[in-house]
PDB file of N, CA and C in Angstrom:
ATOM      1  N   UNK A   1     -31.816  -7.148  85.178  1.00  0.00           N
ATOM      2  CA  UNK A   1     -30.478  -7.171  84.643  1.00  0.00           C
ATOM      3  C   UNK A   1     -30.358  -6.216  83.452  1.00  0.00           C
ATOM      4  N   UNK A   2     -31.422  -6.315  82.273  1.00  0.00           N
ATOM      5  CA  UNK A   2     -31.569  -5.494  81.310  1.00  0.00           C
ATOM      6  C   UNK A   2     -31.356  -4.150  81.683  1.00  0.00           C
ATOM      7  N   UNK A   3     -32.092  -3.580  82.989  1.00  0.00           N
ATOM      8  CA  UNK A   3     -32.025  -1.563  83.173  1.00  0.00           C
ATOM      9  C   UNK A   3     -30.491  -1.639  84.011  1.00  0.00           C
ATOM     10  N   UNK A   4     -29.873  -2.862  84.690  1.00  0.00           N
ATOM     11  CA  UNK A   4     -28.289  -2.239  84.820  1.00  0.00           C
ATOM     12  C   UNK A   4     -27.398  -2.111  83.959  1.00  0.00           C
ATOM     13  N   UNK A   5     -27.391  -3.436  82.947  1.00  0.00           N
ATOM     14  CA  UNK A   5     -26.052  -3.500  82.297  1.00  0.00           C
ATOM     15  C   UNK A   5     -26.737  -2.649  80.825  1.00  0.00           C
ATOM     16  N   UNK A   6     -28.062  -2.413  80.500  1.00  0.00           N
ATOM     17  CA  UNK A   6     -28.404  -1.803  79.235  1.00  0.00           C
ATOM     18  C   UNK A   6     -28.912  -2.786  78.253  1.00  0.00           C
ATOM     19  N   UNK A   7     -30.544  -2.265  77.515  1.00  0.00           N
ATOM     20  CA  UNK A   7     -31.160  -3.435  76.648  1.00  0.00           C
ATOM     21  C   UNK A   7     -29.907  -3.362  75.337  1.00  0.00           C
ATOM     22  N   UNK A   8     -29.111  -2.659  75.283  1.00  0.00           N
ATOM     23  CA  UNK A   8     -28.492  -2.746  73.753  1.00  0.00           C
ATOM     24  C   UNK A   8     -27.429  -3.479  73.926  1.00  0.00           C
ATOM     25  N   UNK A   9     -26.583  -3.475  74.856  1.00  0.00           N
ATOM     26  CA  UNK A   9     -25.248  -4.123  75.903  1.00  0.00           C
ATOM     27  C   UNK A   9     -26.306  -5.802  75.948  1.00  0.00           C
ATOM     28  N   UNK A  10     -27.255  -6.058  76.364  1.00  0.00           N
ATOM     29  CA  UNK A  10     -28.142  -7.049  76.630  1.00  0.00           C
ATOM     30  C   UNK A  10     -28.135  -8.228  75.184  1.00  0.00           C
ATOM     31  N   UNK A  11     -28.928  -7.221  74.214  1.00  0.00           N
ATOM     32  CA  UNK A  11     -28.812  -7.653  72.772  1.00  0.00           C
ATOM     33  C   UNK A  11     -27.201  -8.359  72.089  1.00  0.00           C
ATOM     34  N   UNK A  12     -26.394  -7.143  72.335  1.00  0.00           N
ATOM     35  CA  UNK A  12     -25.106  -7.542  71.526  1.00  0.00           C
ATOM     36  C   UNK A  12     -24.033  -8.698  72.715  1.00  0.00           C
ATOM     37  N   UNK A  13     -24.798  -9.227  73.800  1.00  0.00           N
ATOM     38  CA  UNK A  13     -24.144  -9.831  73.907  1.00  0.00           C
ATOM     39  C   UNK A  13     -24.742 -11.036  73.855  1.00  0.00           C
ATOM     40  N   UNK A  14     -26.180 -11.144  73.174  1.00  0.00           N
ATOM     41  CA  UNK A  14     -26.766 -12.207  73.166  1.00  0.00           C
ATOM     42  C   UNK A  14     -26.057 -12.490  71.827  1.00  0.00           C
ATOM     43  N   UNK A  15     -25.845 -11.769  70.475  1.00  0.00           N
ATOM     44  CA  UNK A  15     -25.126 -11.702  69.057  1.00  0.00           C
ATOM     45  C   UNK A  15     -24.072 -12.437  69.672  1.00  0.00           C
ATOM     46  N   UNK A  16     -23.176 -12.121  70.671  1.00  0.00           N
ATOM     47  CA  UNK A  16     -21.919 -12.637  70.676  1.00  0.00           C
ATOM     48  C   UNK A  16     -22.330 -14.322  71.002  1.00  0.00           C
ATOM     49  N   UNK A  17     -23.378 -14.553  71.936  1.00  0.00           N
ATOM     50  CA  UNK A  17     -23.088 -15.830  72.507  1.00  0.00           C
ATOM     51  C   UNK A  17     -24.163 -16.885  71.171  1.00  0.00           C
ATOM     52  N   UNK A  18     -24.540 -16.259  70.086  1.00  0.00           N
ATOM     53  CA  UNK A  18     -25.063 -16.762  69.450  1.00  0.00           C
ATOM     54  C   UNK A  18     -24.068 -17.311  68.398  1.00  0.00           C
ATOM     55  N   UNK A  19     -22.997 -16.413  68.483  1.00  0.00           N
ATOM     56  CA  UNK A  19     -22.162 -16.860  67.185  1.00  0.00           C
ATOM     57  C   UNK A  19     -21.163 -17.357  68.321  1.00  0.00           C
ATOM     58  N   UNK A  20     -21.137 -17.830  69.067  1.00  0.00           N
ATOM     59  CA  UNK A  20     -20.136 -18.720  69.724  1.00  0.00           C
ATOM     60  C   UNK A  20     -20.706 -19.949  69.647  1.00  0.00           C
ATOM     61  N   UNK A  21     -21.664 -20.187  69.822  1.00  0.00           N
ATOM     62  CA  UNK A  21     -22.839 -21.004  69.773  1.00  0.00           C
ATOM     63  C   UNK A  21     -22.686 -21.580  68.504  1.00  0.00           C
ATOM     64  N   UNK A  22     -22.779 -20.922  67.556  1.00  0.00           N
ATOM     65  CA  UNK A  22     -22.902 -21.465  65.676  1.00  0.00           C
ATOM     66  C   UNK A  22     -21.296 -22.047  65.624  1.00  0.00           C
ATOM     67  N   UNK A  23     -20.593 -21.457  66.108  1.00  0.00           N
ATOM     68  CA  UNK A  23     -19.081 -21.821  65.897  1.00  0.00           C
ATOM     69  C   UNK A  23     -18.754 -22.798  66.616  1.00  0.00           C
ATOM     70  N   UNK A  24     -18.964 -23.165  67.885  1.00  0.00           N
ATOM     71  CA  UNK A  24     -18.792 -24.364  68.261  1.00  0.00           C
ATOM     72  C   UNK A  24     -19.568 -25.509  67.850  1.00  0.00           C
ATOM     73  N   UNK A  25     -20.327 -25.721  67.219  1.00  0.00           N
ATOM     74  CA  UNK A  25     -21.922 -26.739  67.485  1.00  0.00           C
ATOM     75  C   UNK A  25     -20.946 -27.511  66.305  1.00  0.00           C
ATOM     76  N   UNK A  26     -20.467 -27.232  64.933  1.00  0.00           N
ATOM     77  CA  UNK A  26     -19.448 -28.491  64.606  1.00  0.00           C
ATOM     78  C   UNK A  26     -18.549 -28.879  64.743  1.00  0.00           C
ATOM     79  N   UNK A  27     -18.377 -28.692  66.535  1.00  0.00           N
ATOM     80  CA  UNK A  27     -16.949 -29.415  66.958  1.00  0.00           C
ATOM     81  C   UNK A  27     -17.099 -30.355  68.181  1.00  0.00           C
ATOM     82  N   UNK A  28     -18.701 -30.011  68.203  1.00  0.00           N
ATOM     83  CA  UNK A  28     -19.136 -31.583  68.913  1.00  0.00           C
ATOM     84  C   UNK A  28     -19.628 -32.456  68.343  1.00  0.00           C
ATOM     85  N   UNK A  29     -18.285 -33.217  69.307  1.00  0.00           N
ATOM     86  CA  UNK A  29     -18.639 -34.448  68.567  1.00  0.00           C
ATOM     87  C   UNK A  29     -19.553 -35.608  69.445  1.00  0.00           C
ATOM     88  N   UNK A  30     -20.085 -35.111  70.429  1.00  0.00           N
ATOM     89  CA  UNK A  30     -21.059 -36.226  71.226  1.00  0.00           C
ATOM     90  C   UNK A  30     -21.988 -35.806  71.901  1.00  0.00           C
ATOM     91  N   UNK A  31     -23.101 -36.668  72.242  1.00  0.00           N
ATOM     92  CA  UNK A  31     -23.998 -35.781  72.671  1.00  0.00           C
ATOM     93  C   UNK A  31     -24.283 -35.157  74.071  1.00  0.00           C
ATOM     94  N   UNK A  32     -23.155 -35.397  74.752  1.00  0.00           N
ATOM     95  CA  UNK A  32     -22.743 -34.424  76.060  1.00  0.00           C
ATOM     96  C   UNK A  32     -22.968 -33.061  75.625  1.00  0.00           C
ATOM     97  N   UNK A  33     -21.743 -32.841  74.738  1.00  0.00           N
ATOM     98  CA  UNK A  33     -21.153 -31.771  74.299  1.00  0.00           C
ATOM     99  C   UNK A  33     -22.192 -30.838  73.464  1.00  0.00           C
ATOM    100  N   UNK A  34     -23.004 -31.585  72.795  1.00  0.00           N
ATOM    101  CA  UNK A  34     -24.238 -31.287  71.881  1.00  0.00           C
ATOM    102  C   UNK A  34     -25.872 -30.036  73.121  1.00  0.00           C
ATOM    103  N   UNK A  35     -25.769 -30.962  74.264  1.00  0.00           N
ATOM    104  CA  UNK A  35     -26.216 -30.746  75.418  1.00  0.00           C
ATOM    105  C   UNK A  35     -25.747 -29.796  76.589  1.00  0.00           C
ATOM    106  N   UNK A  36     -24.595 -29.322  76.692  1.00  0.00           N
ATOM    107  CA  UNK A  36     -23.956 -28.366  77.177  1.00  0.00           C
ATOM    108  C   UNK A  36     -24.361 -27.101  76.085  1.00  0.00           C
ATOM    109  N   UNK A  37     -24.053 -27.463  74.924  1.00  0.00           N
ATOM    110  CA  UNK A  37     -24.147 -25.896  73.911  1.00  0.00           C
ATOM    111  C   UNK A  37     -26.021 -25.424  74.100  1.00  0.00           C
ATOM    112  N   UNK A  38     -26.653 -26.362  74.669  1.00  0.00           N
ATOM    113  CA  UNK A  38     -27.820 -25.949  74.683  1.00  0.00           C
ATOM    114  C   UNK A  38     -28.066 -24.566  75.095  1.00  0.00           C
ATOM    115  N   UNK A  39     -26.889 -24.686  76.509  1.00  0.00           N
ATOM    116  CA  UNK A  39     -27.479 -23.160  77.582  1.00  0.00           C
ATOM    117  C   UNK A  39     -26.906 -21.684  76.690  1.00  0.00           C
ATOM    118  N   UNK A  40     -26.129 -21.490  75.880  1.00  0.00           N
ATOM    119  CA  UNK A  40     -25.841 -20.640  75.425  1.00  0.00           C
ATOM    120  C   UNK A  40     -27.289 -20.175  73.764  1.00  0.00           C
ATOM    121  N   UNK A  41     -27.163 -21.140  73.605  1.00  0.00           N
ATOM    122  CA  UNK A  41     -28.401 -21.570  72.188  1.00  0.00           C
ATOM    123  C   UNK A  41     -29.882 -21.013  72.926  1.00  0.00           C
ATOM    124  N   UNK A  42     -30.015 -21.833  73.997  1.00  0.00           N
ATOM    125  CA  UNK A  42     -31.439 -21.027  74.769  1.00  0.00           C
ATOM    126  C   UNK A  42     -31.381 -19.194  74.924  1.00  0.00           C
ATOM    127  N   UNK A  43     -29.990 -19.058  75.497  1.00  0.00           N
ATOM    128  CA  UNK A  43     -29.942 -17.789  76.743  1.00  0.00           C
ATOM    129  C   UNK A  43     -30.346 -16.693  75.061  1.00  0.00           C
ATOM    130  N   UNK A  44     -29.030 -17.084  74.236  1.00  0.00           N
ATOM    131  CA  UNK A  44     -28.907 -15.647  73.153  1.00  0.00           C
ATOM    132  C   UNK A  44     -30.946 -15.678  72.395  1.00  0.00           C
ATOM    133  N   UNK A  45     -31.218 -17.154  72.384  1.00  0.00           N
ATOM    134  CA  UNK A  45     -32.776 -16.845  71.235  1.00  0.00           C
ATOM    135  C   UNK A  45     -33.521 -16.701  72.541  1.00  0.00           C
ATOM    136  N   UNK A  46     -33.695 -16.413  74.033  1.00  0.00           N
ATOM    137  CA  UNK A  46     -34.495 -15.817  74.757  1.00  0.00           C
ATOM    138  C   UNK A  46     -34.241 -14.347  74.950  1.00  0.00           C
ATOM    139  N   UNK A  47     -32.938 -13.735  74.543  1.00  0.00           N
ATOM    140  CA  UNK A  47     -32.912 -12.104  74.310  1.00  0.00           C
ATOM    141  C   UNK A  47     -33.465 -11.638  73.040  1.00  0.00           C
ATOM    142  N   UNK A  48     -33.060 -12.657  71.853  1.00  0.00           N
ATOM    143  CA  UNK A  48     -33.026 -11.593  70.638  1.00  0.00           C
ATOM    144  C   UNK A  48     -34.796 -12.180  70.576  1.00  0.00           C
ATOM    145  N   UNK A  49     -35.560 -12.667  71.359  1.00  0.00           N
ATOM    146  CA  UNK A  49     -37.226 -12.904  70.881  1.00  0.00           C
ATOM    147  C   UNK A  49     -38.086 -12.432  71.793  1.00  0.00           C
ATOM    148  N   UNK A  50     -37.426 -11.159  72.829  1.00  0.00           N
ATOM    149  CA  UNK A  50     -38.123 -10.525  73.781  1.00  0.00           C
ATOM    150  C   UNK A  50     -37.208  -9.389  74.188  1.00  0.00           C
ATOM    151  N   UNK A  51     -36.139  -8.869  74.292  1.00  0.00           N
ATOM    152  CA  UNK A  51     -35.514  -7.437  74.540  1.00  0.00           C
ATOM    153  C   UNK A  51     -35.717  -6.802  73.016  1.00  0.00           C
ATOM    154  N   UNK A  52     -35.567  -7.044  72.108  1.00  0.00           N
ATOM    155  CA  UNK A  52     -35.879  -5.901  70.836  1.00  0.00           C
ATOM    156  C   UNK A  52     -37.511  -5.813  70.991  1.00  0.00           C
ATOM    157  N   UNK A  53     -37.905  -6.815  71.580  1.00  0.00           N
ATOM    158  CA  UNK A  53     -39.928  -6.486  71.563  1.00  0.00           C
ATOM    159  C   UNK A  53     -40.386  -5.277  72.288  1.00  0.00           C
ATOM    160  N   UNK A  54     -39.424  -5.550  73.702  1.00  0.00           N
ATOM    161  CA  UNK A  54     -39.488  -4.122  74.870  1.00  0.00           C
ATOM    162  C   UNK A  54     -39.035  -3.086  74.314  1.00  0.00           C
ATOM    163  N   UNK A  55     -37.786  -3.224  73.787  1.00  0.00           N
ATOM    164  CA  UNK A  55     -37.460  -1.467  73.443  1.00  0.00           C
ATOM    165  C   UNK A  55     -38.442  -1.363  72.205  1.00  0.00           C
ATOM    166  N   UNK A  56     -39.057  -1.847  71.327  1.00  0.00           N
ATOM    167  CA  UNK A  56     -39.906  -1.030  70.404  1.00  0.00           C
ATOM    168  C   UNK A  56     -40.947  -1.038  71.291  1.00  0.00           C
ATOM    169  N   UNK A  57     -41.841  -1.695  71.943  1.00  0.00           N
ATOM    170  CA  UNK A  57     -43.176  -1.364  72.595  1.00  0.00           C
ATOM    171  C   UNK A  57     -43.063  -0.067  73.586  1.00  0.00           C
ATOM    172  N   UNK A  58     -41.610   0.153  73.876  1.00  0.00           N
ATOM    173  CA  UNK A  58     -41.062   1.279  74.788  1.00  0.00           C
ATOM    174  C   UNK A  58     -41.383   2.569  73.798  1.00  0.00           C
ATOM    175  N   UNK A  59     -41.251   2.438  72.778  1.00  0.00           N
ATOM    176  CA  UNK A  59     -41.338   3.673  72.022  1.00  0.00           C
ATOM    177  C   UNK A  59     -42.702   3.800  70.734  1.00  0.00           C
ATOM    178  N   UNK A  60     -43.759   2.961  71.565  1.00  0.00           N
ATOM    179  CA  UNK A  60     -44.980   3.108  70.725  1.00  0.00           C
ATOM    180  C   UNK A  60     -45.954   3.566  71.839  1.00  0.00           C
ATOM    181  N   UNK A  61     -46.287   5.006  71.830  1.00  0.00           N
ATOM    182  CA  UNK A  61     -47.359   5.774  73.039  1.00  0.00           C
ATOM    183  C   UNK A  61     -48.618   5.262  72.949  1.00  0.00           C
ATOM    184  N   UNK A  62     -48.899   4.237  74.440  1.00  0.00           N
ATOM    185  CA  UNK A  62     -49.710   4.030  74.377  1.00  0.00           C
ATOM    186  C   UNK A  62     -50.322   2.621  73.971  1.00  0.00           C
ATOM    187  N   UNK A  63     -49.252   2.012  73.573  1.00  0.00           N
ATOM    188  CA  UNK A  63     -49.553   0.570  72.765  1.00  0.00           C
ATOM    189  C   UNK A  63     -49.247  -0.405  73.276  1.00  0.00           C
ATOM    190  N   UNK A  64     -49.266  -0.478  75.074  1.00  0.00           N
ATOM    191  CA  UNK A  64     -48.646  -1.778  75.527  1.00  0.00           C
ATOM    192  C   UNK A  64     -49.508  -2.871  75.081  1.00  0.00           C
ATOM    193  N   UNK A  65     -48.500  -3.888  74.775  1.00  0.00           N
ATOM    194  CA  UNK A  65     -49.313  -4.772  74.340  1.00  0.00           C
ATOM    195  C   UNK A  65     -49.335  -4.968  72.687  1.00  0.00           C
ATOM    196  N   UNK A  66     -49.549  -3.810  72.127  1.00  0.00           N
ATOM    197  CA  UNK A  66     -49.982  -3.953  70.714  1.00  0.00           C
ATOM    198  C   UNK A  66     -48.597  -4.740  70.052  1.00  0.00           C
ATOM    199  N   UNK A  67     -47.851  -4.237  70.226  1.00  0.00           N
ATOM    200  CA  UNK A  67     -46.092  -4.823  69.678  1.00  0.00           C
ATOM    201  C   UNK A  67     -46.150  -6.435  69.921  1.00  0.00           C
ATOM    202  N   UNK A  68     -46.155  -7.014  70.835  1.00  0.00           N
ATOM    203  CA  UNK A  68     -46.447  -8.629  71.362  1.00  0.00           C
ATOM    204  C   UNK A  68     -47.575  -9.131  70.752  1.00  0.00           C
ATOM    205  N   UNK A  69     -49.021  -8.224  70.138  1.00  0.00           N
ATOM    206  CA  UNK A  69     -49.678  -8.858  69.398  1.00  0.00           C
ATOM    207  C   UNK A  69     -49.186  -9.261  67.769  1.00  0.00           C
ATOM    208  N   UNK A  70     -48.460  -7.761  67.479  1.00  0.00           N
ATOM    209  CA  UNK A  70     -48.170  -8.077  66.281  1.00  0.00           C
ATOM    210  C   UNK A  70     -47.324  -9.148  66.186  1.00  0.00           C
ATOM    211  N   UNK A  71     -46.017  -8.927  66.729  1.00  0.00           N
ATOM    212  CA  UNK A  71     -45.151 -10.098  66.816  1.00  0.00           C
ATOM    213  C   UNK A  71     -46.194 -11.926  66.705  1.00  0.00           C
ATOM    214  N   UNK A  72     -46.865 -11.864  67.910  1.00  0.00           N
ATOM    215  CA  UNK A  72     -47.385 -13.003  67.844  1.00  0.00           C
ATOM    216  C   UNK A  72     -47.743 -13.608  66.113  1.00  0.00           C
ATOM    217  N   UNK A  73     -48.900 -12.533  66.191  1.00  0.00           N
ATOM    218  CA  UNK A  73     -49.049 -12.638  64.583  1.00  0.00           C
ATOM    219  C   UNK A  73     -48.294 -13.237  63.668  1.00  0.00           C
ATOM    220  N   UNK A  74     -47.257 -12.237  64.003  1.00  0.00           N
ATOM    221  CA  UNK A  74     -46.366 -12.724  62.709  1.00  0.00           C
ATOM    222  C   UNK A  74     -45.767 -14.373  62.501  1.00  0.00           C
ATOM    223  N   UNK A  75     -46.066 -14.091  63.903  1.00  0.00           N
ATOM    224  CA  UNK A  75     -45.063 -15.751  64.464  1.00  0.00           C
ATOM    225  C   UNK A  75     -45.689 -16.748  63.393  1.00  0.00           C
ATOM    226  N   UNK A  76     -47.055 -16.288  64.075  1.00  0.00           N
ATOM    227  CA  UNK A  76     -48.104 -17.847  63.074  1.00  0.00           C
ATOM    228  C   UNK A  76     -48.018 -17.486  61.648  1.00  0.00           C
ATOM    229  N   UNK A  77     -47.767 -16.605  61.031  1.00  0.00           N
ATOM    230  CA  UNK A  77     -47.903 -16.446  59.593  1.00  0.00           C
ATOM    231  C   UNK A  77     -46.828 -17.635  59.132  1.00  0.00           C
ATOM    232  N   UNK A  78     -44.979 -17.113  59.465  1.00  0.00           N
ATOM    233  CA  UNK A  78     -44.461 -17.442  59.558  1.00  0.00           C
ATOM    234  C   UNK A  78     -44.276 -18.541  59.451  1.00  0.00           C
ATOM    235  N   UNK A  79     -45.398 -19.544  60.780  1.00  0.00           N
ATOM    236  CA  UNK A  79     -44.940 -20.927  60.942  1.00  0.00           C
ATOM    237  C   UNK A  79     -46.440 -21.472  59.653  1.00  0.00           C
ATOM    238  N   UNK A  80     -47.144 -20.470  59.577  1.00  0.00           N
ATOM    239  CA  UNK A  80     -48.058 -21.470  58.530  1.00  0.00           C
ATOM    240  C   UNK A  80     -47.647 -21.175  56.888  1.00  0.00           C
ATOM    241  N   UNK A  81     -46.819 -20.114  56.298  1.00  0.00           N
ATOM    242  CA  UNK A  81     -46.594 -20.256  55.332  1.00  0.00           C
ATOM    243  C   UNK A  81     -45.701 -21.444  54.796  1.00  0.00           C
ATOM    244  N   UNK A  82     -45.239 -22.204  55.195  1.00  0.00           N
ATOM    245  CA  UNK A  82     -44.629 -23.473  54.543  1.00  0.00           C
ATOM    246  C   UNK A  82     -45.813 -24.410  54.695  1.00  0.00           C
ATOM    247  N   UNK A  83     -46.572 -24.034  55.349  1.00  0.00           N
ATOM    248  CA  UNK A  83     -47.815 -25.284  55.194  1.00  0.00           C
ATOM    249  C   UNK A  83     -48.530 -25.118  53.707  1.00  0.00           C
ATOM    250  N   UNK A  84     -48.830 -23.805  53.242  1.00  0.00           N
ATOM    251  CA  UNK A  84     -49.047 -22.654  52.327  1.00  0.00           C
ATOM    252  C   UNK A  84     -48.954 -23.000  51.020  1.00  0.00           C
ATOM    253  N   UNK A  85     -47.848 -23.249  51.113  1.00  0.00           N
ATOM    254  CA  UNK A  85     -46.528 -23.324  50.040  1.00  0.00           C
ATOM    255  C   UNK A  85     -46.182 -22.566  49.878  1.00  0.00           C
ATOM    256  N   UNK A  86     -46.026 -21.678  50.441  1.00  0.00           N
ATOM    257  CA  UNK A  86     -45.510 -19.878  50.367  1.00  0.00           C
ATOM    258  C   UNK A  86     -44.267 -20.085  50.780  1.00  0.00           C
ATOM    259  N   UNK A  87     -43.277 -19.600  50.122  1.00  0.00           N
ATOM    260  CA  UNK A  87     -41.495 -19.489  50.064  1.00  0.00           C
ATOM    261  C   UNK A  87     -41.139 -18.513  51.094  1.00  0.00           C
ATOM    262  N   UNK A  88     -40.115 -18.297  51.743  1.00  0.00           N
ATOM    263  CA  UNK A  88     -39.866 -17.424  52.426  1.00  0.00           C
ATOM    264  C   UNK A  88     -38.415 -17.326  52.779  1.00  0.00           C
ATOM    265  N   UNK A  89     -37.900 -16.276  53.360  1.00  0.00           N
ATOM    266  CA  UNK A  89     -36.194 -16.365  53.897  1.00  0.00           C
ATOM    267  C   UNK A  89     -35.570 -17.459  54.668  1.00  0.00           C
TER     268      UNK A  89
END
C-alpha cells in the first residue's frame, strides 16, 4: 500500500487519524465507544513506529538493519530511564 499511495501520503495520513483519534477519545463516554477508537489509535502508532524507520534505512548505504537496531535501542533506553530516575520529554 505504502509504494502506491506514497510513504509520505502514508505518514500524514496516519498524523491525520491520530489527531482524530486525540479529538474524539473525550467524547466517549462508554466503553463501546472507548473500544471502537482503538482501530484508528492502533492503525496511525503502527505507521508513525515503522514507515519513518523504512524511509531512513532507505537512505543509509548499506545498513539494512542497522536503523531497526538503533531504534530498538533507543526504545529500551527510553523505557528504562524512568526506572533510572532520569527525566525525560
Amino acid at each position: 500500500m505504502a509504494e502506491r499511495a506514497g510513504k509520505a501520503r502514508i505518514v500524514a495520513a496516519a498524523v491525520l487519524l491520530a489527531t482524530v483519534f486525540f479529538c474524539l477519545l473525550p467524547l466517549a463516554e462508554s466503553a463501546p465507544a472507548l473500544i471502537a477508537l482503538q482501530l484508528p489509535n492502533a492503525m496511525w502508532i503502527a505507521v508513525i513506529t515503522t514507515v519513518p524507520m523504512v524511509l531512513v534505512q532507505q537512505e543509509v548505504p548499506g545498513g539494512t538493519g542497522a536503523v531497526s537496531a538503533l531504534g530498538a535501542v533507543l526504545l529500551l533506553v527510553r523505557m528504562a530511564s524512568p526506572l533510572a530516575g532520569a527525566s525525560g520529554p
